[in-house]
PDB file of N, CA and C in Angstrom:
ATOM      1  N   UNK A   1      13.768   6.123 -28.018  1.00  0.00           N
ATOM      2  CA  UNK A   1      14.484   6.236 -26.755  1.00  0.00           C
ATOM      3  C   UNK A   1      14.332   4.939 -25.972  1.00  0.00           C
ATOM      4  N   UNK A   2      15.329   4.356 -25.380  1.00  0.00           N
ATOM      5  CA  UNK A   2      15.129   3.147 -24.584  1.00  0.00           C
ATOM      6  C   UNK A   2      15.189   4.045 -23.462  1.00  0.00           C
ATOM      7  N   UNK A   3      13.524   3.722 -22.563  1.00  0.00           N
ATOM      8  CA  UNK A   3      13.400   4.161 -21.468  1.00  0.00           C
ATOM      9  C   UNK A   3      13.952   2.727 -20.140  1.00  0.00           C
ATOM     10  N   UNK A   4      14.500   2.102 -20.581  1.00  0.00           N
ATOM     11  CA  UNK A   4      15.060   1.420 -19.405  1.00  0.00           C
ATOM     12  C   UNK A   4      16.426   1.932 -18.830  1.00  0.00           C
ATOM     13  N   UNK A   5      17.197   2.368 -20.232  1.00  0.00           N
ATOM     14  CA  UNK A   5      18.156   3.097 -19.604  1.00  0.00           C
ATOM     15  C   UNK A   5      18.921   4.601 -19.736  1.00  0.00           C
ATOM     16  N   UNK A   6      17.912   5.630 -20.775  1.00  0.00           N
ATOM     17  CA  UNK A   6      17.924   6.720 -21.188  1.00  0.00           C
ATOM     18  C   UNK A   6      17.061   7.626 -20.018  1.00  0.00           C
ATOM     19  N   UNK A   7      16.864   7.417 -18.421  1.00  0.00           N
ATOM     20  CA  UNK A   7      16.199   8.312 -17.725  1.00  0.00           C
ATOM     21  C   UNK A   7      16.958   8.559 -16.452  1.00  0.00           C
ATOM     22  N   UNK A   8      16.887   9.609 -15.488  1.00  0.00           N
ATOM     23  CA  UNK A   8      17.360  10.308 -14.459  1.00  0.00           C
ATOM     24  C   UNK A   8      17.425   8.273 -13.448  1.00  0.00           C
ATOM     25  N   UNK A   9      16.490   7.282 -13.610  1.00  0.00           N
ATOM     26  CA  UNK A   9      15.806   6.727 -12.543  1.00  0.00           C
ATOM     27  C   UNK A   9      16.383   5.666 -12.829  1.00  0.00           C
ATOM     28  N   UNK A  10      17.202   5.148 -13.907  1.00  0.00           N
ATOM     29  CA  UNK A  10      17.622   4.005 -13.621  1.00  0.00           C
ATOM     30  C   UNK A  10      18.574   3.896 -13.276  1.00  0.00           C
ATOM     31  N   UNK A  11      18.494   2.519 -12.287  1.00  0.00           N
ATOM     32  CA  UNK A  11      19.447   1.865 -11.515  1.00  0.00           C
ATOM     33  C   UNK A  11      19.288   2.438 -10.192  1.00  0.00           C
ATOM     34  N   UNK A  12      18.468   2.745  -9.859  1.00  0.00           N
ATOM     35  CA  UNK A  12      17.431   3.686  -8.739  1.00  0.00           C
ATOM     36  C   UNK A  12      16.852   2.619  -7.832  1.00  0.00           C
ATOM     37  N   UNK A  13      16.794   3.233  -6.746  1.00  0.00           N
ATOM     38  CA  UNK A  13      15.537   2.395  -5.936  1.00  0.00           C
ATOM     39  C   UNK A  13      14.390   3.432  -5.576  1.00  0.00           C
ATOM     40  N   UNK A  14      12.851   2.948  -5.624  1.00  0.00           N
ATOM     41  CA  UNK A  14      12.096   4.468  -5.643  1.00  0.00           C
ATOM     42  C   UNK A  14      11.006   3.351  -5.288  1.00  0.00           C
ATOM     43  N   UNK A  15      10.590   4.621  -3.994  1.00  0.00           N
ATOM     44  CA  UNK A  15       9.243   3.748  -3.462  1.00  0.00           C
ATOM     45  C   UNK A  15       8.422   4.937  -3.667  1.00  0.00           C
ATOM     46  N   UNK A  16       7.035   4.457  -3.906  1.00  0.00           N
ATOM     47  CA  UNK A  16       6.245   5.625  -3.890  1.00  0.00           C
ATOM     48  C   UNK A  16       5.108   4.659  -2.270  1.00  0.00           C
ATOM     49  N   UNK A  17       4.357   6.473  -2.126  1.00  0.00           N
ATOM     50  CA  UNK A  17       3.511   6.210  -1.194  1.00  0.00           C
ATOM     51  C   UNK A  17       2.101   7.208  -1.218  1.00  0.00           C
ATOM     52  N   UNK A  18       1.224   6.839  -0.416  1.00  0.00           N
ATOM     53  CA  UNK A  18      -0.111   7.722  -0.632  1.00  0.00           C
ATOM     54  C   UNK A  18      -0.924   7.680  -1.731  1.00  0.00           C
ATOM     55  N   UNK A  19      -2.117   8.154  -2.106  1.00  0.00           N
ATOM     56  CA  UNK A  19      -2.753   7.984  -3.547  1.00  0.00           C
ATOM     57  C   UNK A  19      -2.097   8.910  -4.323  1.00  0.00           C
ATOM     58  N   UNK A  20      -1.833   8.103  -5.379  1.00  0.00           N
ATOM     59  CA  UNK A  20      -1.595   8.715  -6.693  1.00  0.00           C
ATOM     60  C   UNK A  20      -2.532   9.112  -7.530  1.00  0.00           C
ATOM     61  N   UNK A  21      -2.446  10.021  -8.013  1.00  0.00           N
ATOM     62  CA  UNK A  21      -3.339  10.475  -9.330  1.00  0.00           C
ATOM     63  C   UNK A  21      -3.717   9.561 -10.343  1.00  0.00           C
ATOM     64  N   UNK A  22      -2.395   9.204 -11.483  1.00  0.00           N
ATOM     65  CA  UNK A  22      -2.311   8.369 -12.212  1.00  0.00           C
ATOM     66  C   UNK A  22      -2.142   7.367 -12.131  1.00  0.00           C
ATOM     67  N   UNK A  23      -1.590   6.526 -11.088  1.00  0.00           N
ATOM     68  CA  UNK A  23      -1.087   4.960 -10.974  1.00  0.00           C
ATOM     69  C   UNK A  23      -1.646   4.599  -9.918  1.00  0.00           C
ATOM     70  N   UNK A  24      -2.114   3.124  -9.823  1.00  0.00           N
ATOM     71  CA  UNK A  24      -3.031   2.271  -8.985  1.00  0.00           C
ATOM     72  C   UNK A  24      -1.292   2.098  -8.412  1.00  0.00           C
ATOM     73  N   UNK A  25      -1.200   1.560  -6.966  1.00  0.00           N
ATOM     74  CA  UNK A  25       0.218   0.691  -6.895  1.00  0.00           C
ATOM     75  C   UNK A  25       0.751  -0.610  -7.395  1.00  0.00           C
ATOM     76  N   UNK A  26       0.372  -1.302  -8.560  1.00  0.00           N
ATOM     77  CA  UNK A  26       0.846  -1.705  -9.746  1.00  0.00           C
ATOM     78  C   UNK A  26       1.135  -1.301 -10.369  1.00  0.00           C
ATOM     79  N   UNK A  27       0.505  -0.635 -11.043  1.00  0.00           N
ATOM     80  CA  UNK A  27       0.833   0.512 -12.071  1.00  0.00           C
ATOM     81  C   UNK A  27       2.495   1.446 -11.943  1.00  0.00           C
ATOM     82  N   UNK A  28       2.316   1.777 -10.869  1.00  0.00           N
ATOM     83  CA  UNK A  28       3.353   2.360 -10.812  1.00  0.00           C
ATOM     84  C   UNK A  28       4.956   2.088 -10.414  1.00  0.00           C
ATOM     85  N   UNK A  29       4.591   0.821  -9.494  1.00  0.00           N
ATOM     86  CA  UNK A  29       5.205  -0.438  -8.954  1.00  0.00           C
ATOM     87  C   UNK A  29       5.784  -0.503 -10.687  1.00  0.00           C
ATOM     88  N   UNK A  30       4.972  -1.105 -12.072  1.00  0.00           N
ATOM     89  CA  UNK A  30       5.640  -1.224 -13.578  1.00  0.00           C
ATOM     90  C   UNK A  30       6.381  -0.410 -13.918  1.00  0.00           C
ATOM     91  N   UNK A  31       5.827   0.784 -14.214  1.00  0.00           N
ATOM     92  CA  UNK A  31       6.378   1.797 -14.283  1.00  0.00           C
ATOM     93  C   UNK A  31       7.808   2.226 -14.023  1.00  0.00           C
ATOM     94  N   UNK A  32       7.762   1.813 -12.671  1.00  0.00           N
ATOM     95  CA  UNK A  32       9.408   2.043 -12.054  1.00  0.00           C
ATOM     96  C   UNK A  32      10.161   1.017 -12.749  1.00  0.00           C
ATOM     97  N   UNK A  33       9.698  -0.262 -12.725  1.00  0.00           N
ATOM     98  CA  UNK A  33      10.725  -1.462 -13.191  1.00  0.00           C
ATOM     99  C   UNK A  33      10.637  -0.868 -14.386  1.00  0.00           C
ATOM    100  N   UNK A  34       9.787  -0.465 -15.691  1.00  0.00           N
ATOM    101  CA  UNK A  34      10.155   0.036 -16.701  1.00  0.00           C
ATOM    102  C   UNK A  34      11.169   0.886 -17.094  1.00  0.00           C
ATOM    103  N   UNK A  35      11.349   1.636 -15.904  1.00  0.00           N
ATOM    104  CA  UNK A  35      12.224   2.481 -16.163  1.00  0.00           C
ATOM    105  C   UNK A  35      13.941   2.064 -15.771  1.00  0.00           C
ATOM    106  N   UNK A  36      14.233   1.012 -15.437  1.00  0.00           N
ATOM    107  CA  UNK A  36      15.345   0.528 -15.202  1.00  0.00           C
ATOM    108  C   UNK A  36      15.744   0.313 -13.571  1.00  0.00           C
ATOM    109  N   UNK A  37      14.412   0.985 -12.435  1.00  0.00           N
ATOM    110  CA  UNK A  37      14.780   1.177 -11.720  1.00  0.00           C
ATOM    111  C   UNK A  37      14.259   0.042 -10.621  1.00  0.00           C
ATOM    112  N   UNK A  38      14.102  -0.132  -9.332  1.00  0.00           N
ATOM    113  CA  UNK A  38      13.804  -1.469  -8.361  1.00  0.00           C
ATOM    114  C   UNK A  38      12.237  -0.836  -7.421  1.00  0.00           C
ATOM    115  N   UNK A  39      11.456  -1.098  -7.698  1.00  0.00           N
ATOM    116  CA  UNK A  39      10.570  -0.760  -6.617  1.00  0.00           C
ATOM    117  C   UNK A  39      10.862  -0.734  -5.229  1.00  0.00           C
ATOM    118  N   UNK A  40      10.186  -0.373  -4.522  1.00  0.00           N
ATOM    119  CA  UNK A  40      10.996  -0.373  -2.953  1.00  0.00           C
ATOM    120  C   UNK A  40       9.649  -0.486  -2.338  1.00  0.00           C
ATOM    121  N   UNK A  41       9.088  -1.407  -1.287  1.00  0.00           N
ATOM    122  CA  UNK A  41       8.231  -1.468  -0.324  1.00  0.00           C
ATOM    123  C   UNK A  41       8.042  -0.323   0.909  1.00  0.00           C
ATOM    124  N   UNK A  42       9.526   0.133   1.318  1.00  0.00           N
ATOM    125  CA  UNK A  42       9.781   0.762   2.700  1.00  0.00           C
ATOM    126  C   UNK A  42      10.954   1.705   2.142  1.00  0.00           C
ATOM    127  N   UNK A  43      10.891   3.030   2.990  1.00  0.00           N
ATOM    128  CA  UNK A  43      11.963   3.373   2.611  1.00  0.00           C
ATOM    129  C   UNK A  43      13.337   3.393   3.627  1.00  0.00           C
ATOM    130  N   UNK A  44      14.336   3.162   2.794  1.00  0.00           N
ATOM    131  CA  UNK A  44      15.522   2.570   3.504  1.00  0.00           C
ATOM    132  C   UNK A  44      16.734   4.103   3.105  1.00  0.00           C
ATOM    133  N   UNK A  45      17.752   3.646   4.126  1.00  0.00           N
ATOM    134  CA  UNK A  45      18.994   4.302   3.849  1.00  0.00           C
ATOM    135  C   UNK A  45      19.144   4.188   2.317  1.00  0.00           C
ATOM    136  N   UNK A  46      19.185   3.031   1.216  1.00  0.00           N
ATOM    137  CA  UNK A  46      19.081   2.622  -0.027  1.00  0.00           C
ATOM    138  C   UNK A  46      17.708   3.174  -0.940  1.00  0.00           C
ATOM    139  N   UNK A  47      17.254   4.070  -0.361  1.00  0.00           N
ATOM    140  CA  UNK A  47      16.133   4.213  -1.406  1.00  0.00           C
ATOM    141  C   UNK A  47      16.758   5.756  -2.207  1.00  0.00           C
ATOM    142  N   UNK A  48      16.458   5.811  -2.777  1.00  0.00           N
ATOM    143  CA  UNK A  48      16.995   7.300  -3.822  1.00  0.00           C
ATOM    144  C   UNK A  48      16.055   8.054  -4.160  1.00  0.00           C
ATOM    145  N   UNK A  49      14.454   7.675  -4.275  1.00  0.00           N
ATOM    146  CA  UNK A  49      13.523   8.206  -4.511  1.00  0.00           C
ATOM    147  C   UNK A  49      12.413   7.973  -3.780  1.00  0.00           C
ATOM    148  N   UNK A  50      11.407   9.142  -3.142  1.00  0.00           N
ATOM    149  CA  UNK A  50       9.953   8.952  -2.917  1.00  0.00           C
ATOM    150  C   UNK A  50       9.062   9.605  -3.588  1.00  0.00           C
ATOM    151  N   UNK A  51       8.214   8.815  -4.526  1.00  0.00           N
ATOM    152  CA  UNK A  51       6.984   9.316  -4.587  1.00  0.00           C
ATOM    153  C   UNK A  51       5.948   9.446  -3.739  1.00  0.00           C
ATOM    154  N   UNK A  52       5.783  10.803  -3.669  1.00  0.00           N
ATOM    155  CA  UNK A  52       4.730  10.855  -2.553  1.00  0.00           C
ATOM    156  C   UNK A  52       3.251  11.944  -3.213  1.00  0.00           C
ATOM    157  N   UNK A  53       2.169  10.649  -3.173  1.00  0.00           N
ATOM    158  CA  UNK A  53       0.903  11.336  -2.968  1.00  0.00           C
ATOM    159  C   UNK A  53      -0.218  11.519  -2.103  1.00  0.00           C
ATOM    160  N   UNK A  54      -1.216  11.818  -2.531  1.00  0.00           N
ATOM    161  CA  UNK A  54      -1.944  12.103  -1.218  1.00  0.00           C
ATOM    162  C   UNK A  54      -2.127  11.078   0.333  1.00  0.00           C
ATOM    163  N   UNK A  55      -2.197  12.106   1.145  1.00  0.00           N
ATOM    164  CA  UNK A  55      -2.011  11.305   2.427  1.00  0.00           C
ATOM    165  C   UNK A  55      -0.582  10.615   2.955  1.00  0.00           C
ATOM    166  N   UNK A  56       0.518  10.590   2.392  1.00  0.00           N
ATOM    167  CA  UNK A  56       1.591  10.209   2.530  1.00  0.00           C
ATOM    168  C   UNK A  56       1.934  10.495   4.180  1.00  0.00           C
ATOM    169  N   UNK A  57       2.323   9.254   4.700  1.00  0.00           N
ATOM    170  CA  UNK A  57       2.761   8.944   6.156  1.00  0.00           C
ATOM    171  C   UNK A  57       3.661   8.629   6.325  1.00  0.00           C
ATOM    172  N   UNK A  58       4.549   7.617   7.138  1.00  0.00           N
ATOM    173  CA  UNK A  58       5.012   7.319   7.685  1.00  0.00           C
ATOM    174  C   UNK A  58       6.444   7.407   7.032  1.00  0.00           C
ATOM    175  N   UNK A  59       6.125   6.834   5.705  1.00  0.00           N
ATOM    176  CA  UNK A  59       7.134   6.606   4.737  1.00  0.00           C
ATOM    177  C   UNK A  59       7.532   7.740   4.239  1.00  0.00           C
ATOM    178  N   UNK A  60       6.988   9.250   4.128  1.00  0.00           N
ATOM    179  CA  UNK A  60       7.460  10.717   3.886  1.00  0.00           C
ATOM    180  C   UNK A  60       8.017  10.926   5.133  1.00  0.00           C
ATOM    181  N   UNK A  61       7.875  10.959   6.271  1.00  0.00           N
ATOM    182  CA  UNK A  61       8.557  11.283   7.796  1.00  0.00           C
ATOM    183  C   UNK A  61      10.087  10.440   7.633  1.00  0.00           C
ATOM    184  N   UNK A  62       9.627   9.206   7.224  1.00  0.00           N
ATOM    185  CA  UNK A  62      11.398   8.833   7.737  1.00  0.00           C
ATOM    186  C   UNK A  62      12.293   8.742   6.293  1.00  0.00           C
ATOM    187  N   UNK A  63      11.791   9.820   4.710  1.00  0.00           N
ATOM    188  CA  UNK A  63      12.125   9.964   4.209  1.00  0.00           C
ATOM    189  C   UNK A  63      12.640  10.828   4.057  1.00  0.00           C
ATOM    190  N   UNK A  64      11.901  12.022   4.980  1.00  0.00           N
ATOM    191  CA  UNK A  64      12.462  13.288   5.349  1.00  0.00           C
ATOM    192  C   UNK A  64      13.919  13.010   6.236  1.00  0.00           C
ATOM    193  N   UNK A  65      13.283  12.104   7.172  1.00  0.00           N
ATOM    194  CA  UNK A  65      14.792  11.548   8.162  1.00  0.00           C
ATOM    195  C   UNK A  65      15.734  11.349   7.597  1.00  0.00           C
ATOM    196  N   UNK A  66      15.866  10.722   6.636  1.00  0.00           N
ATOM    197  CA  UNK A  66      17.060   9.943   5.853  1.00  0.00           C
ATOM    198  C   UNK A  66      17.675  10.929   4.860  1.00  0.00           C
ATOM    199  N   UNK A  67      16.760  12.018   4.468  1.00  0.00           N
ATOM    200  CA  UNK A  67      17.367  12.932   3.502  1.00  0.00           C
ATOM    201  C   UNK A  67      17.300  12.365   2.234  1.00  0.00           C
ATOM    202  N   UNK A  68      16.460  10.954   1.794  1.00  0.00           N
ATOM    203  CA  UNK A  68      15.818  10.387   0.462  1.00  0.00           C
ATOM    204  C   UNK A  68      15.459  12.149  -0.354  1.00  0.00           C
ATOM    205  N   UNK A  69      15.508  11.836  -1.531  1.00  0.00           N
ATOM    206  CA  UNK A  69      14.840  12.663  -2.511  1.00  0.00           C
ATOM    207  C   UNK A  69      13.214  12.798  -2.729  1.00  0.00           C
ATOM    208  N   UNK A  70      12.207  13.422  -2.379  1.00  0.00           N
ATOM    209  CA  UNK A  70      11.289  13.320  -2.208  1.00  0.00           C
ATOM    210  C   UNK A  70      10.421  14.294  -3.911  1.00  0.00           C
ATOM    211  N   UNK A  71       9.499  13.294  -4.296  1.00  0.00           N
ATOM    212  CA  UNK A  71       9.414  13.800  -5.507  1.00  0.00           C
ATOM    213  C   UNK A  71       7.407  13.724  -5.394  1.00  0.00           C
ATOM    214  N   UNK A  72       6.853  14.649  -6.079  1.00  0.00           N
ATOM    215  CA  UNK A  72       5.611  14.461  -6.399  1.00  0.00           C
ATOM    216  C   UNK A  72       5.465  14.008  -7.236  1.00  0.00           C
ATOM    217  N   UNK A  73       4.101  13.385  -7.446  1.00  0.00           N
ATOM    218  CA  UNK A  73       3.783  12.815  -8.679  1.00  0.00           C
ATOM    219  C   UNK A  73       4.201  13.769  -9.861  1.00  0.00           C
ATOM    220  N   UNK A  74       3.661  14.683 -10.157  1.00  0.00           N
ATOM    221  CA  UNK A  74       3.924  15.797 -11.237  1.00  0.00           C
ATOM    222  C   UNK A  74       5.539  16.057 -11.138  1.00  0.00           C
ATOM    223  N   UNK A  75       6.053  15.920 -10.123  1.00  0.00           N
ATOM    224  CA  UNK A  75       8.013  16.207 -10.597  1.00  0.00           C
ATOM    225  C   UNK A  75       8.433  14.971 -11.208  1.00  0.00           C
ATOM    226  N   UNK A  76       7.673  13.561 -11.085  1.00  0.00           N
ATOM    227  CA  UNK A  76       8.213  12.452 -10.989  1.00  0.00           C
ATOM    228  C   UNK A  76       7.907  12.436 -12.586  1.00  0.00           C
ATOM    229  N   UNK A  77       6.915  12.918 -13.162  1.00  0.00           N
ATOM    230  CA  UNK A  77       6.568  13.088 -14.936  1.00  0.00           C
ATOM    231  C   UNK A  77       7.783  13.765 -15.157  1.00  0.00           C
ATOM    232  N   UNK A  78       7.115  15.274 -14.665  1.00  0.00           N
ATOM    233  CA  UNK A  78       8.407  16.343 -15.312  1.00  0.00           C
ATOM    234  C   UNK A  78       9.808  15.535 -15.479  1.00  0.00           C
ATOM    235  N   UNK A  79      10.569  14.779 -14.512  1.00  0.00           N
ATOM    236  CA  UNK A  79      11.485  14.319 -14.414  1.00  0.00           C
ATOM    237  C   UNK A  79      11.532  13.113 -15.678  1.00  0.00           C
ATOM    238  N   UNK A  80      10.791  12.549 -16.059  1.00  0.00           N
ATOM    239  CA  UNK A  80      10.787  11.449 -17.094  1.00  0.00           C
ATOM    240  C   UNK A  80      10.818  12.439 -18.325  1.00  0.00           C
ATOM    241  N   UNK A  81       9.961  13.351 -18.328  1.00  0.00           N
ATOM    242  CA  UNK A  81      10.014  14.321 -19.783  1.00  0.00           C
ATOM    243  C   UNK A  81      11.200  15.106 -20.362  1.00  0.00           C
ATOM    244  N   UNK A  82      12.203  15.570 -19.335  1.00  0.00           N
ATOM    245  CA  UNK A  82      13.135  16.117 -19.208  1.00  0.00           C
ATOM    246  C   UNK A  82      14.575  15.868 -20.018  1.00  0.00           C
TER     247      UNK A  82
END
C-alpha cells in the first residue's frame, strides 16, 4: 500500500495538540507528512484535522469554533487501519 496516497489524510492539513500516547511532536509532526498530508502549527479555517491528546487547549476550543474535525489519538489509528 502506498501510504502517501492510499489514506483518508492525504492532501490534509492536521495539527495535533496535547500529549500523545504514541508520538513525541516529531514523531507525529512525520507521521502526518508520511501520510501525504501538511502538518499544521495552529489551527486555522484550513486545517481539516485535530489531533487531540491529553490536556488539549486552546487549539481544541477554537477547533471546536471552526467546526475542524476533531480526532483522538485512537480514531486517528483506527482511521489509518480502515
Amino acid at each position: 500500500m502506498n501510504e502517501t496516497t492510499n489514506n483518508t489524510f492525504a492532501g490534509c492539513t492536521i495539527v495535533a495538540t496535547g500529549k500523545l500516547e504514541n508520538f513525541t511532536r516529531d514523531g507525529i509532526n512525520a507521521k502526518i507528512i508520511s501520510l501525504g498530508a501538511t502538518p499544521g502549527s495552529s489551527v486555522t479555517k484550513k486545517t481539516d484535522y485535530l489531533i487531540c491528546g491529553e490536556k488539549a487547549g486552546s487549539k481544541l476550543a477554537k477547533a471546536e469554533q471552526l467546526g475542524v474535525k476533531i480526532l483522538t489519538e485512537q480514531e486517528f489509528w483506527e482511521m489509518l487501519s480502515a
